[in-house]
Protein backbone atom coordinates (compact mmCIF):
# COMPACT_ATOMS: atom_id res chain seq x y z
CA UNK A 1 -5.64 23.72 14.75
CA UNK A 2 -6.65 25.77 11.83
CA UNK A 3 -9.16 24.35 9.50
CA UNK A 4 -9.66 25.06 5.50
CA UNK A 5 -13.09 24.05 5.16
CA UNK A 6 -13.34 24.59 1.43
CA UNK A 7 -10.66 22.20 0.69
CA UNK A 8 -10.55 19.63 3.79
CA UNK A 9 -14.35 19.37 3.57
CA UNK A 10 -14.70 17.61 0.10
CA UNK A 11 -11.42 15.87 0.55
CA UNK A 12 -13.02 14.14 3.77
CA UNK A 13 -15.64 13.32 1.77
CA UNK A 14 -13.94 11.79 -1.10
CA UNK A 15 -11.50 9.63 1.42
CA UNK A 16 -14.46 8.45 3.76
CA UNK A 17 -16.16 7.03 0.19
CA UNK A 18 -12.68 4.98 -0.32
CA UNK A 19 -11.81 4.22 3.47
CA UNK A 20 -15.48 2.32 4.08
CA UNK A 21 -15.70 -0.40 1.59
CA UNK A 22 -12.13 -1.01 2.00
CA UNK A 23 -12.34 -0.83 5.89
CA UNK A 24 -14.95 -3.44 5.70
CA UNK A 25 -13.02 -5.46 3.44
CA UNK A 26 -9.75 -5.84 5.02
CA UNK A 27 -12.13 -6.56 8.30
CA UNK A 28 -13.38 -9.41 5.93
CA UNK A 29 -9.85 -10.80 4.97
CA UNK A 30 -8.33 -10.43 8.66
CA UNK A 31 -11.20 -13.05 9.89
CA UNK A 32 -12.64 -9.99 12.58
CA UNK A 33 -16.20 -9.12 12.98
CA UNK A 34 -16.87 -6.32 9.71
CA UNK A 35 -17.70 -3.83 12.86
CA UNK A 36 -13.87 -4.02 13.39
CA UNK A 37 -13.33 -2.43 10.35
CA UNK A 38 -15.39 0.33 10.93
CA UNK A 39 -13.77 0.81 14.67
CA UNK A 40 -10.99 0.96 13.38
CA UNK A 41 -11.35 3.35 10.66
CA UNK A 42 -13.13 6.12 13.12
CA UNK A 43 -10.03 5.47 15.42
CA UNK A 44 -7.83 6.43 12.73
CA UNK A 45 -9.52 9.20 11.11
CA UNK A 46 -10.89 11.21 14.57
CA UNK A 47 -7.91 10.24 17.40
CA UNK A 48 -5.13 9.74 14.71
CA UNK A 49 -5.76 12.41 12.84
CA UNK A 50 -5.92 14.81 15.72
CA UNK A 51 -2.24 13.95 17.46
CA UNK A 52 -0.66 13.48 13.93
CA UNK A 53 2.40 14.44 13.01
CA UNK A 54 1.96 14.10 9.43
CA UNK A 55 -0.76 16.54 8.75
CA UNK A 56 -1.86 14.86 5.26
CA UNK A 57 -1.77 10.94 6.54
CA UNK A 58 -4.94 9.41 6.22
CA UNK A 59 -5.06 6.25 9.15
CA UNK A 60 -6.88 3.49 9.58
CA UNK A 61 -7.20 -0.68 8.85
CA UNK A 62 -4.99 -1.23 6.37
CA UNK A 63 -4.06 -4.25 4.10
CA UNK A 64 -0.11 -4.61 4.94
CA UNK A 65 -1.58 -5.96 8.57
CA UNK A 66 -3.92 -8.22 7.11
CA UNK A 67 -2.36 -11.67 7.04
CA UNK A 68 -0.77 -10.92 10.29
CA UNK A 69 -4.11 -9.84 12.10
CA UNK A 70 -5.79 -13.50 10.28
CA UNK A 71 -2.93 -15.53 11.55
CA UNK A 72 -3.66 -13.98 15.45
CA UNK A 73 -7.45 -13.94 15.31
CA UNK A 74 -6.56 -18.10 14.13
CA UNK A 75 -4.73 -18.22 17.04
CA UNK A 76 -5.61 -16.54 19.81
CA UNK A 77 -9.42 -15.66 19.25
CA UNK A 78 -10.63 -12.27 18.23
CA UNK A 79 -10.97 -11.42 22.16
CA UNK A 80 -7.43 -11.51 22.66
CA UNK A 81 -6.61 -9.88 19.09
CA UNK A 82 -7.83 -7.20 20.67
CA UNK A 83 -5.59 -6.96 23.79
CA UNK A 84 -3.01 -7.42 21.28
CA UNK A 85 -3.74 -4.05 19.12
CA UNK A 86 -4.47 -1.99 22.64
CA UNK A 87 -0.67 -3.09 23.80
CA UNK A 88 0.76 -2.91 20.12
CA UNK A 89 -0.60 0.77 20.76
CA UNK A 90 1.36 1.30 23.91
CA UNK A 91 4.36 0.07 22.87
CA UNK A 92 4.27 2.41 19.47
CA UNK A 93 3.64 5.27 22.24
CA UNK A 94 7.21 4.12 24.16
CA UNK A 95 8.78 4.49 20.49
CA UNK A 96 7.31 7.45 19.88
CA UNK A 97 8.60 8.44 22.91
CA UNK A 98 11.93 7.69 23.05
CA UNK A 99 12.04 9.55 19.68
CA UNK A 100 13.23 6.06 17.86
CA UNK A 101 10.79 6.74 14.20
CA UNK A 102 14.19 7.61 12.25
CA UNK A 103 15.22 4.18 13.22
CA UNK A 104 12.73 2.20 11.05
CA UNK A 105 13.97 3.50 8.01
CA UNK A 106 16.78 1.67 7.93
CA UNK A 107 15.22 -1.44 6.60
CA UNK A 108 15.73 -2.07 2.97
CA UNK A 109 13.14 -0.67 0.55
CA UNK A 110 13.40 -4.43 -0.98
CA UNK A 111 12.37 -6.21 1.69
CA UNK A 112 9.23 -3.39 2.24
CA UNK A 113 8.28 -3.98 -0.70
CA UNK A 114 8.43 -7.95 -0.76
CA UNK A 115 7.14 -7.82 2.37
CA UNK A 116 3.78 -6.24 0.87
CA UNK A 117 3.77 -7.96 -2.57
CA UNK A 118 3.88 -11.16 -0.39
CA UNK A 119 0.61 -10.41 1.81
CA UNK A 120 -0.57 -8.85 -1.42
CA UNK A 121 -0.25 -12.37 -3.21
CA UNK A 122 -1.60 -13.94 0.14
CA UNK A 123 -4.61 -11.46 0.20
CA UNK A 124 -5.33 -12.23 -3.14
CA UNK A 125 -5.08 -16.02 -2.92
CA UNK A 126 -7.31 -15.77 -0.02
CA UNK A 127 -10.17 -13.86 -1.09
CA UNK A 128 -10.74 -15.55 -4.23
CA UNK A 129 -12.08 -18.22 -2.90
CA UNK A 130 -14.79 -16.17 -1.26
CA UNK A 131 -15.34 -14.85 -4.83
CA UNK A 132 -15.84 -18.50 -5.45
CA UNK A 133 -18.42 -18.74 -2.74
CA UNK A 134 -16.37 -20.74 -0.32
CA UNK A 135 -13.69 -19.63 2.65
CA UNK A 136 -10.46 -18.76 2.63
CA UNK A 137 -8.17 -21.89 3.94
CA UNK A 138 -5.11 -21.61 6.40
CA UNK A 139 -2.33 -20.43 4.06
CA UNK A 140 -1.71 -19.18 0.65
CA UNK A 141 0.02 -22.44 -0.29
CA UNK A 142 -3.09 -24.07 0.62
CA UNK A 143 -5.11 -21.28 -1.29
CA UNK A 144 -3.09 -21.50 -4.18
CA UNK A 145 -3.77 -25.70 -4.04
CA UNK A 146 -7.20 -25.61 -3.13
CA UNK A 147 -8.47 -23.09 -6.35
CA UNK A 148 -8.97 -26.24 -9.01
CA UNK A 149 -11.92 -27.63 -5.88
CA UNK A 150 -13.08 -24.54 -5.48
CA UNK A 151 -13.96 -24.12 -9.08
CA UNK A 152 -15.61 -27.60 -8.79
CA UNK A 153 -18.17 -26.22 -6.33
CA UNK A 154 -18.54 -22.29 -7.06
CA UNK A 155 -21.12 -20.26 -6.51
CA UNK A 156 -22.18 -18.62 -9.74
CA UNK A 157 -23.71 -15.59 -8.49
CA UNK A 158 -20.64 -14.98 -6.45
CA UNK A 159 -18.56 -15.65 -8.66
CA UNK A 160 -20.43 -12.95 -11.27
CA UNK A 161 -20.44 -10.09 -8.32
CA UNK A 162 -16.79 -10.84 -7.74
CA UNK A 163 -15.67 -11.02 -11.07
CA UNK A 164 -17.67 -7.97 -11.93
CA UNK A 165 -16.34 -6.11 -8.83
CA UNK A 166 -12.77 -6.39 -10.26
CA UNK A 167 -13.46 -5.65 -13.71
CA UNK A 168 -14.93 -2.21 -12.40
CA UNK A 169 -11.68 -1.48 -10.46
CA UNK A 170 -9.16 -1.97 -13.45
CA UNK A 171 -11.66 -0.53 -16.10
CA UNK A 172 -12.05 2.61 -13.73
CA UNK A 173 -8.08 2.83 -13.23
CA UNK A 174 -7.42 3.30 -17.03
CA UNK A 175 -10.59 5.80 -17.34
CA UNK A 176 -9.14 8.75 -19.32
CA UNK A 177 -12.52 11.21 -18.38
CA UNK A 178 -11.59 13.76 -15.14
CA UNK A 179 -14.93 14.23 -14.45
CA UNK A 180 -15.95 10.23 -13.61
CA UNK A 181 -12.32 9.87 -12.46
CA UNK A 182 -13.02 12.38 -9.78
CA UNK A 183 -15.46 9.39 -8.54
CA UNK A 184 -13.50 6.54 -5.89
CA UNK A 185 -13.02 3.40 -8.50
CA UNK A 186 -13.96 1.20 -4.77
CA UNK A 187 -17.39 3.11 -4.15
CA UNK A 188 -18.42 2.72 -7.70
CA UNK A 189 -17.50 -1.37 -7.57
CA UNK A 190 -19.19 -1.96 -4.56
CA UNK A 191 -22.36 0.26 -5.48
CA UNK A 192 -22.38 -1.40 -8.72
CA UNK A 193 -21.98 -4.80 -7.36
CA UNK A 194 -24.71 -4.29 -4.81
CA UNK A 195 -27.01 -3.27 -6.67
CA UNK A 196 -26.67 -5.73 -9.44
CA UNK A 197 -27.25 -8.20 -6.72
CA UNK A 198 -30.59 -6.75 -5.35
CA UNK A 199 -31.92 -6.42 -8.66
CA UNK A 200 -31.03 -10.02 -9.42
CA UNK A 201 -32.29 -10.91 -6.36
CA UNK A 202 -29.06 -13.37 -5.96
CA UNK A 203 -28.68 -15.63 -3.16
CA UNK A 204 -25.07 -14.58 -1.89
CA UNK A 205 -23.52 -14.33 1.85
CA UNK A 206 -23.86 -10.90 2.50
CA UNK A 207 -22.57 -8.03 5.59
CA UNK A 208 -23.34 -8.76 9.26
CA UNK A 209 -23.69 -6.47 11.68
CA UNK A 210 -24.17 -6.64 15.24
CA UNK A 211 -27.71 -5.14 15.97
CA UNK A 212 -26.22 -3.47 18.85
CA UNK A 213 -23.09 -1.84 19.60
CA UNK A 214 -21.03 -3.37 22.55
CA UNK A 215 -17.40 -3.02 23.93
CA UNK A 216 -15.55 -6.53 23.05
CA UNK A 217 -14.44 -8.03 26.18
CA UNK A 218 -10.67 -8.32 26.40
CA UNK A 219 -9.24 -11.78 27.40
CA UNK A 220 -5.95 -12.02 28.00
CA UNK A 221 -4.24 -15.40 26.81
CA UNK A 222 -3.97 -18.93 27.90
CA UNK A 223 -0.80 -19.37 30.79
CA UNK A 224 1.01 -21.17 27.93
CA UNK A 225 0.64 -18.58 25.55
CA UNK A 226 2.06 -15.61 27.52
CA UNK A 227 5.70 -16.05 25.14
CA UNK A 228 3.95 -16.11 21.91
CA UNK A 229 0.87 -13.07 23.20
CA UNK A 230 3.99 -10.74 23.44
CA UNK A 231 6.30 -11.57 20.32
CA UNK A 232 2.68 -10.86 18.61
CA UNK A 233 2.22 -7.55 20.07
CA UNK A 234 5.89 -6.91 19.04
CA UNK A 235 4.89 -7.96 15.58
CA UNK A 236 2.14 -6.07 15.49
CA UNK A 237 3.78 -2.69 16.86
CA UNK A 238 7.05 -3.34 14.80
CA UNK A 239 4.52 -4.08 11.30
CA UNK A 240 2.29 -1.00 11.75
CA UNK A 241 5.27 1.16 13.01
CA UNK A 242 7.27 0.94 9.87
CA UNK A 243 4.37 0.73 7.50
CA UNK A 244 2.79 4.32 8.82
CA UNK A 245 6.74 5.56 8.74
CA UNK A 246 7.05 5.05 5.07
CA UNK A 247 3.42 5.85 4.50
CA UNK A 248 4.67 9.72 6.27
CA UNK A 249 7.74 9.29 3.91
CA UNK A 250 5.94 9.22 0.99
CA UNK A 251 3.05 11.01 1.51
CA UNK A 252 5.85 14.11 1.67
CA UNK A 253 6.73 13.74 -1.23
CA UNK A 254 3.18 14.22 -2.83
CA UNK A 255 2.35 17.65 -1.50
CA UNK A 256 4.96 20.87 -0.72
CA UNK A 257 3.34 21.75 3.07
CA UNK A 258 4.35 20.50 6.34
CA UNK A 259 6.63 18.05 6.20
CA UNK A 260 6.08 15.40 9.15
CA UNK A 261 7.17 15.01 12.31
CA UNK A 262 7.68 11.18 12.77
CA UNK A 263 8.13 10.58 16.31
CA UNK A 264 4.98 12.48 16.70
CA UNK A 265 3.42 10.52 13.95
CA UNK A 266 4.30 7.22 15.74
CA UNK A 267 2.99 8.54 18.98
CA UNK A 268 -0.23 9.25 17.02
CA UNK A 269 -0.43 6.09 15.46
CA UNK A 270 0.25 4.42 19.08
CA UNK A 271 -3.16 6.44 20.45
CA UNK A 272 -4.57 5.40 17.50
CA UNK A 273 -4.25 1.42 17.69
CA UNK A 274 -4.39 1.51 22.02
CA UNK A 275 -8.31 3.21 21.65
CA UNK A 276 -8.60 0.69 18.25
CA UNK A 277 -7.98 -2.32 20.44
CA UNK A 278 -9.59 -0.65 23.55
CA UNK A 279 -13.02 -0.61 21.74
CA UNK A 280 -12.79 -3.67 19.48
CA UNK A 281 -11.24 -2.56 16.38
CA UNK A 282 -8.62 -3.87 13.90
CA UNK A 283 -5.29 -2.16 13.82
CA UNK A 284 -4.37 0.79 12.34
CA UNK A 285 -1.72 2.06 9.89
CA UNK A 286 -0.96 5.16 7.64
CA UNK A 287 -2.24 4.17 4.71
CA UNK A 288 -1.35 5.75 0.86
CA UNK A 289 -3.93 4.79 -0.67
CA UNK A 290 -6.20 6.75 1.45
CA UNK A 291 -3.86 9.47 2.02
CA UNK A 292 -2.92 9.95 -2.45
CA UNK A 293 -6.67 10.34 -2.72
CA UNK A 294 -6.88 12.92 0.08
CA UNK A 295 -3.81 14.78 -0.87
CA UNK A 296 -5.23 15.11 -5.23
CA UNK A 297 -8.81 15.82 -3.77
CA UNK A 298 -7.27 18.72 -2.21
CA UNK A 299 -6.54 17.95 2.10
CA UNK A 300 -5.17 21.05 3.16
CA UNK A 301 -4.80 20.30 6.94
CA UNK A 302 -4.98 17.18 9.28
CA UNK A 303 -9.29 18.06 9.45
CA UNK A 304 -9.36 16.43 6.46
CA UNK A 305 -8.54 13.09 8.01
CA UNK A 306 -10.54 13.72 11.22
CA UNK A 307 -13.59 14.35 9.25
CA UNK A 308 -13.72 11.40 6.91
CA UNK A 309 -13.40 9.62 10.41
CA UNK A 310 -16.79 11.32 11.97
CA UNK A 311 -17.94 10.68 8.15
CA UNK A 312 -17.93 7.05 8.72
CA UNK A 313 -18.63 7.08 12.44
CA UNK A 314 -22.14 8.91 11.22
CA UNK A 315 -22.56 6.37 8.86
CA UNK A 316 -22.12 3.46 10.84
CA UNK A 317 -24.54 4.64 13.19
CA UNK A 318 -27.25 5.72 10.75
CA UNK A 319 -26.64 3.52 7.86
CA UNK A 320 -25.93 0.23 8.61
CA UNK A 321 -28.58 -0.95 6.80
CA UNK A 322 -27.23 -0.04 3.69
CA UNK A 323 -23.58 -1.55 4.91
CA UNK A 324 -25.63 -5.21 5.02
CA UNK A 325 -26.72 -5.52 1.70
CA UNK A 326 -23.22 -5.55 0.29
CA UNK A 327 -22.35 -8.78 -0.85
CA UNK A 328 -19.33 -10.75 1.03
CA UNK A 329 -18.26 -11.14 -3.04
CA UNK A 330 -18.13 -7.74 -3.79
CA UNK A 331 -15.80 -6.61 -0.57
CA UNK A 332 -13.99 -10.39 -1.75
CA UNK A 333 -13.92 -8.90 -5.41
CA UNK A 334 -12.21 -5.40 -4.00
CA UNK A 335 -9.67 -7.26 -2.24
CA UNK A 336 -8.30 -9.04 -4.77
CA UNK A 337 -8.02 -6.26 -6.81
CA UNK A 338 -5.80 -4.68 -3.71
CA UNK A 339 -3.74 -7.44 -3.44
CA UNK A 340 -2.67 -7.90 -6.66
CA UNK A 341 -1.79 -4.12 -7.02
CA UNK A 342 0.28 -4.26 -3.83
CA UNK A 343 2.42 -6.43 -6.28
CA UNK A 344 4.05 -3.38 -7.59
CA UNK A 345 5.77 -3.56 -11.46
CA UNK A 346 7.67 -0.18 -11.04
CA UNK A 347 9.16 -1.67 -7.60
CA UNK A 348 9.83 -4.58 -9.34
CA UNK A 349 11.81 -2.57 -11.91
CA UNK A 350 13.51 0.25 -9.69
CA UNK A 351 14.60 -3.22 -7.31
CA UNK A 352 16.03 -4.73 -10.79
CA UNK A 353 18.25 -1.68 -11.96
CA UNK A 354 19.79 -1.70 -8.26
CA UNK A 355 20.80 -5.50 -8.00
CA UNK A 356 18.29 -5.82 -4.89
CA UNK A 357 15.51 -7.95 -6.90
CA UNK A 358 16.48 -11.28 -5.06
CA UNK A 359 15.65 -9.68 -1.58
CA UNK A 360 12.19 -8.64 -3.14
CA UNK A 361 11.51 -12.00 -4.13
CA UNK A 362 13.27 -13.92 -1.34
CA UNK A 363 11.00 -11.94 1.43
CA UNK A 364 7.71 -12.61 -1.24
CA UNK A 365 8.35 -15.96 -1.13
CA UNK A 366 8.97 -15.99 2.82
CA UNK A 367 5.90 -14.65 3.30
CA UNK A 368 4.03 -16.43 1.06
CA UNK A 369 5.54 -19.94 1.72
CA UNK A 370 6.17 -19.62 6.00
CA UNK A 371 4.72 -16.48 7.10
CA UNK A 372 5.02 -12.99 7.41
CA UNK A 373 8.13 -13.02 9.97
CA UNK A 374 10.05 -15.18 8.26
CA UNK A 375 9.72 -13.64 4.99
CA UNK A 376 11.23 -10.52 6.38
CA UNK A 377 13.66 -11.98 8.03
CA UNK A 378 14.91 -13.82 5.49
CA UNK A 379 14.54 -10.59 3.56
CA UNK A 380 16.59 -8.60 6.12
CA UNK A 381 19.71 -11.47 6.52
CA UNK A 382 20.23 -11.41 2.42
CA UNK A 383 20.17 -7.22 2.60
CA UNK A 384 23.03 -7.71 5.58
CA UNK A 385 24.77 -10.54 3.61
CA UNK A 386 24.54 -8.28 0.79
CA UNK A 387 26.11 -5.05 2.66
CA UNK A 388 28.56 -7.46 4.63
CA UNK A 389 29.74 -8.32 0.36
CA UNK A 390 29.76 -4.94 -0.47
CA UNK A 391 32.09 -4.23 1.93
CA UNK A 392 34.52 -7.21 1.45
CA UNK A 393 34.89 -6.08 -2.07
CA UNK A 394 37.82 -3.77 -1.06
CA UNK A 395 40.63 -3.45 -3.70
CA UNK A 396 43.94 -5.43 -2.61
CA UNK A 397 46.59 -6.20 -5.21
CA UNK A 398 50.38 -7.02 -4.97
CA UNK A 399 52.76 -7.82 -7.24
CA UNK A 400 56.80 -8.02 -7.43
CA UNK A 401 59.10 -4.92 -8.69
CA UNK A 402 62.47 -4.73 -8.50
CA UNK A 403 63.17 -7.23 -5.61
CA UNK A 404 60.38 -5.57 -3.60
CA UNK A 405 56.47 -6.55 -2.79
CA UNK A 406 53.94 -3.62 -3.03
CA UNK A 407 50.80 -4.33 -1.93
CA UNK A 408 47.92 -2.05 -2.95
CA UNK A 409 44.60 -1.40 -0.45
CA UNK A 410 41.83 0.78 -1.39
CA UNK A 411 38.15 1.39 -0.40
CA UNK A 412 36.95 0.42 3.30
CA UNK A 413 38.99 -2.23 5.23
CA UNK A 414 36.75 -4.30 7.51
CA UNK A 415 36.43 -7.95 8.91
CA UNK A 416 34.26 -8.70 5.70
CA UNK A 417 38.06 -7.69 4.19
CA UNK A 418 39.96 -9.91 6.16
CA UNK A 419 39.88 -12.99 4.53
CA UNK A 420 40.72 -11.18 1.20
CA UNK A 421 43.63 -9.33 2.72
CA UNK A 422 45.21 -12.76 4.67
CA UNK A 423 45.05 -14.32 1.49
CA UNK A 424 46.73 -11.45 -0.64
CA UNK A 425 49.29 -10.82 2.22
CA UNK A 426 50.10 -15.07 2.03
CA UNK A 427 51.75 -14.90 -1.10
CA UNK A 428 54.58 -12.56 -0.17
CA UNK A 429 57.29 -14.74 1.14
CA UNK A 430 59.01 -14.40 4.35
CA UNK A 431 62.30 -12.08 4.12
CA UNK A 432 61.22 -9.80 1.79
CA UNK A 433 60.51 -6.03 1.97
CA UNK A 434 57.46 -4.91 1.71
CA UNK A 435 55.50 -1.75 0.82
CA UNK A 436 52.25 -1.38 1.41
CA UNK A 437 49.93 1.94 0.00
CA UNK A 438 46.59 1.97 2.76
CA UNK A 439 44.24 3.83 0.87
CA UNK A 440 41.24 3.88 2.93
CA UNK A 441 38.54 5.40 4.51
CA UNK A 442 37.90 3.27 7.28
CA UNK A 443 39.82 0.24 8.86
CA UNK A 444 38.05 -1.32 11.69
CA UNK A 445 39.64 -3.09 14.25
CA UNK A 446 39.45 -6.51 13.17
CA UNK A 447 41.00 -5.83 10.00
CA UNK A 448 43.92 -3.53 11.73
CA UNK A 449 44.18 -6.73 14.32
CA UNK A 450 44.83 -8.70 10.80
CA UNK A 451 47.15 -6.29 9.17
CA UNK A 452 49.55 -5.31 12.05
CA UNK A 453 49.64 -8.84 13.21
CA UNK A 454 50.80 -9.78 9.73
CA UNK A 455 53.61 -7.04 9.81
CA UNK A 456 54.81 -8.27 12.89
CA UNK A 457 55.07 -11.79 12.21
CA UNK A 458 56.67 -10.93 8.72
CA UNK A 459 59.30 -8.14 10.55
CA UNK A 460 60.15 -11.26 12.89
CA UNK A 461 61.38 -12.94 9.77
CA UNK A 462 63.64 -10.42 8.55
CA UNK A 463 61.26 -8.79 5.77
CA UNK A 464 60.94 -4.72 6.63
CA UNK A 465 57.08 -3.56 6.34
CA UNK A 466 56.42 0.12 5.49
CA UNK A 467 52.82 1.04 5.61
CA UNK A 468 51.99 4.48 3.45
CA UNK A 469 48.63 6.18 3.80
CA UNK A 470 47.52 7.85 1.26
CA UNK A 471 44.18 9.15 2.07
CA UNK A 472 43.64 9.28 5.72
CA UNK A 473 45.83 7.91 8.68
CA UNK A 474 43.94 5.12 10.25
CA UNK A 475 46.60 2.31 10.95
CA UNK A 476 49.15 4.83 12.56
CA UNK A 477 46.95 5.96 15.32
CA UNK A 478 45.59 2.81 15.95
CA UNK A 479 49.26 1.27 16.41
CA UNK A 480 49.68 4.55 18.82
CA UNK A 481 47.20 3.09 20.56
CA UNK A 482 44.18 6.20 19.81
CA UNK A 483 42.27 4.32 17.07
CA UNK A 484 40.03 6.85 15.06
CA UNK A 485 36.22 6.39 16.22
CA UNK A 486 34.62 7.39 12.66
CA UNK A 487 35.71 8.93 9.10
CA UNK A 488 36.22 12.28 9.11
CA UNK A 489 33.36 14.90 8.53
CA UNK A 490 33.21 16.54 4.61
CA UNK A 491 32.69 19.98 6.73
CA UNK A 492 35.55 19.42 8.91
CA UNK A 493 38.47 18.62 5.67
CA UNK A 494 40.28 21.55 4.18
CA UNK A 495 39.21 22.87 0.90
């Protein structure tokens, strides 16, 4: 692997100073020891960043997993959390090898991005009550309710860091200077906000680390738990599977190199999240805000990302005193600021022009109100009720002319058409001739089950059906009995 040390070197440097307070964040919000974050960050960066297949991805803990990974540690215990990242791994290795990574971009960019907004609204709703000086409760409903009590008992100083945290991150954002810009917003928060506490000497929860590094112990689950233990590695695999994918997606589109190979990418990210959960860490994703950040500071080859994982492995190791004095507020503070900003305006906008905003907000609310499952399934039925309407909006028409029906069908005839077409074809009465114009570019068999039937029935009355296609034969060889398996290829039709 070839290595361009003047570029990847400061570009490691500048995505290691983003990756570790936000590591040790999202370690905070997913109810893990903090040393999970870190895990999981070196995982990402070194092992990740070795096999990837998207040489400018940046992996590691990232926030889209967050209320998932909460909900698991709740119910399982952080032992078994574990187990569940190390098979959530393996099975993103099977995907990766049976070449399936094209597959998960099929799902509807509005129910991505309600999917996020929701655990970005969760997230949020979460961590302010640490900002508060409390804990997070079970849900975001319960979040959302419990905020007015929280404000009853808040810690001031907490409150102060946290608030001051976030003020940092959206002042920084709108900073018009390139040479303070060139600074991570995150590293100058949390620097700020730590040291503002030190010098105050404030009273405030603060990092703990383990004063000496051991392997977690994996436990697998409870007899009666075997059911749900593999739906959540499933979850977990599916999640951080599609989240990386569209991380690879987009990251192309930010630089003109490599473009990336995404079954090799998935096979990555499975190596990735088996060693992750192997050695106690959260799991991993492709994450854009990490990989933006390395691609404007300049990553010119996948060394980038391995080094800002030995960057943080060094650190861990040699710093950790430094990692303890940062205030549980501060990381709290960060968060929030993350979670609102997953809530993304331009989606919001982009979602409106294309008539898909109600599957944005109909997954937010899913996750937000149930959980994270049902909100994108209930994002994922309304984008197939949607395409099931789109394609029963075929064009059928008939009128009366000269003591003859014509009957007019244009578009794509499917069973979503059917019930339109039975009730068009109804109002001819029996007897009468008939001509029908097919112009189509696909009949399925349901609807040519519906349309031949009808003929037949009406030729038995003494009405004479004559079908003319107009664009393509479809209901001719299907009477033959040779239906066509698929439209024809552009290539393939004459000029």
């Amino acid at each position: 692997m070839n290595i361009n040390l003047r570029r990847d070197l400061p570009a490691s440097l500048v995505v290691f100073l983003i990756a570790l307070p936000l590591s040790l964040g999202i370690a905070l919000a997913s109810g893990a020891p903090i040393v999970a974050g870190l895990i999981g960050a070196v995982a990402g960066g070194i092992l990740t960043g070795l096999l990837a297949g998207s040489p400018l991805q940046v992996s590691g803990p990232a926030a889209g997993l967050t209320v998932v990974v909460a909900g698991l540690v709740a119910q399982f215990g952080w032992q078994t959390m574990c187990l569940i990242t190390a098979c959530a791994g393996g099975v993103q290795l099977l995907l990766g090898w049976f070449k399936v990574a094209r597959g998960a971009l099929i799902i509807a960019p509005a129910v991505v991005h309600g999917m996020l907004a929701g655990i970005g609204i969760s997230i949020a709703l979460a961590q302010i009550h640490v900002v508060l000086g409390g804990s997070p409760q079970s849900s975001p409903l319960v979040n959302l309710i419990g905020i007015p009590k929280q404000l009853g008992v808040m810690s001031v100083q907490a409150a102060i860091l946290g608030c001051l945290t976030f003020a940092i991150l959206v002042v920084w954002k709108k900073l018009k200077v390139p040479a303070l810009k060139a600074i991570p917003g995150p590293l100058v928060a949390v620097v700020v906000g730590t040291v503002v506490s030190i010098l105050m000497k404030m009273d405030v929860k603060r990092v703990d680390l383990p004063e000496t590094f051991e392997l977690t112990k994996l436990v697998p689950p409870d007899a009666s738990k075997w059911g749900a233990f593999v739906v959540a590695v499933l979850t977990v695999a599916v999640i951080a599977s599609i989240e990386s994918l569209l991380c690879a997606v987009a990251t192309d589109k930010l630089h003109s190199g490599v473009r990336s190979n995404l079954d090799k990418e998935l096979t990555a990210q499975g190596a990735g999240n088996l060693v992750s959960g192997l050695l106690g860490g959260l799991p991993i994703t492709g994450v854009i805000v990490r990989s933006s950040a390395n691609i404007n500071a300049g990553g010119a080859t996948r060394w980038s990302a391995i080094l800002h994982g030995v960057w943080i492995l060094v650190f861990a190791f040699f710093a950790g005193k430094v990692i303890e004095s940062i205030p549980l507020a501060v990381l709290a503070g960060l968060l929030v600021h993350v979670g609102v900003n997953l809530v993304n305006l331009h989606h919001i906008k982009e979602l409106t022009k294309h008539n898909e905003i109600l599957i944005y907000w109909a997954t937010v609310l899913g996750v937000t109100c149930v959980n994270l499952l049902a909100g994108v399934g209930i994002g994922l039925a309304l984008s197939i009720f949607f395409l099931l309407r789109r394609l029963s909006n075929t064009e059928i028409s008939s009128e009366q002319r000269e003591g003859k029906w014509h009957v007019l069908i244009g578009g794509t005839l499917t069973f979503a058409s059917v019930p339109k077409l039975n009730a068009e074809l109804s109002k001819i009465p029996a007897g009468h001739p008939v001509d029908i114009d097919l112009a189509v570019d696909f009949v399925d068999h349901s609807a040519f089950e519906a349309l031949h039937g009808w003929r037949q029935n009406h030729e038995k009355t003494g009405g004479h059906v004559d079908i003319d296609e107009t664009h393509e034969e479809w209901y001719k060889p299907a009477r033959a009995g040779t239906p066509r398996a698929a439209k024809s290829s552009p290539r393939k039709q004459k000029v």
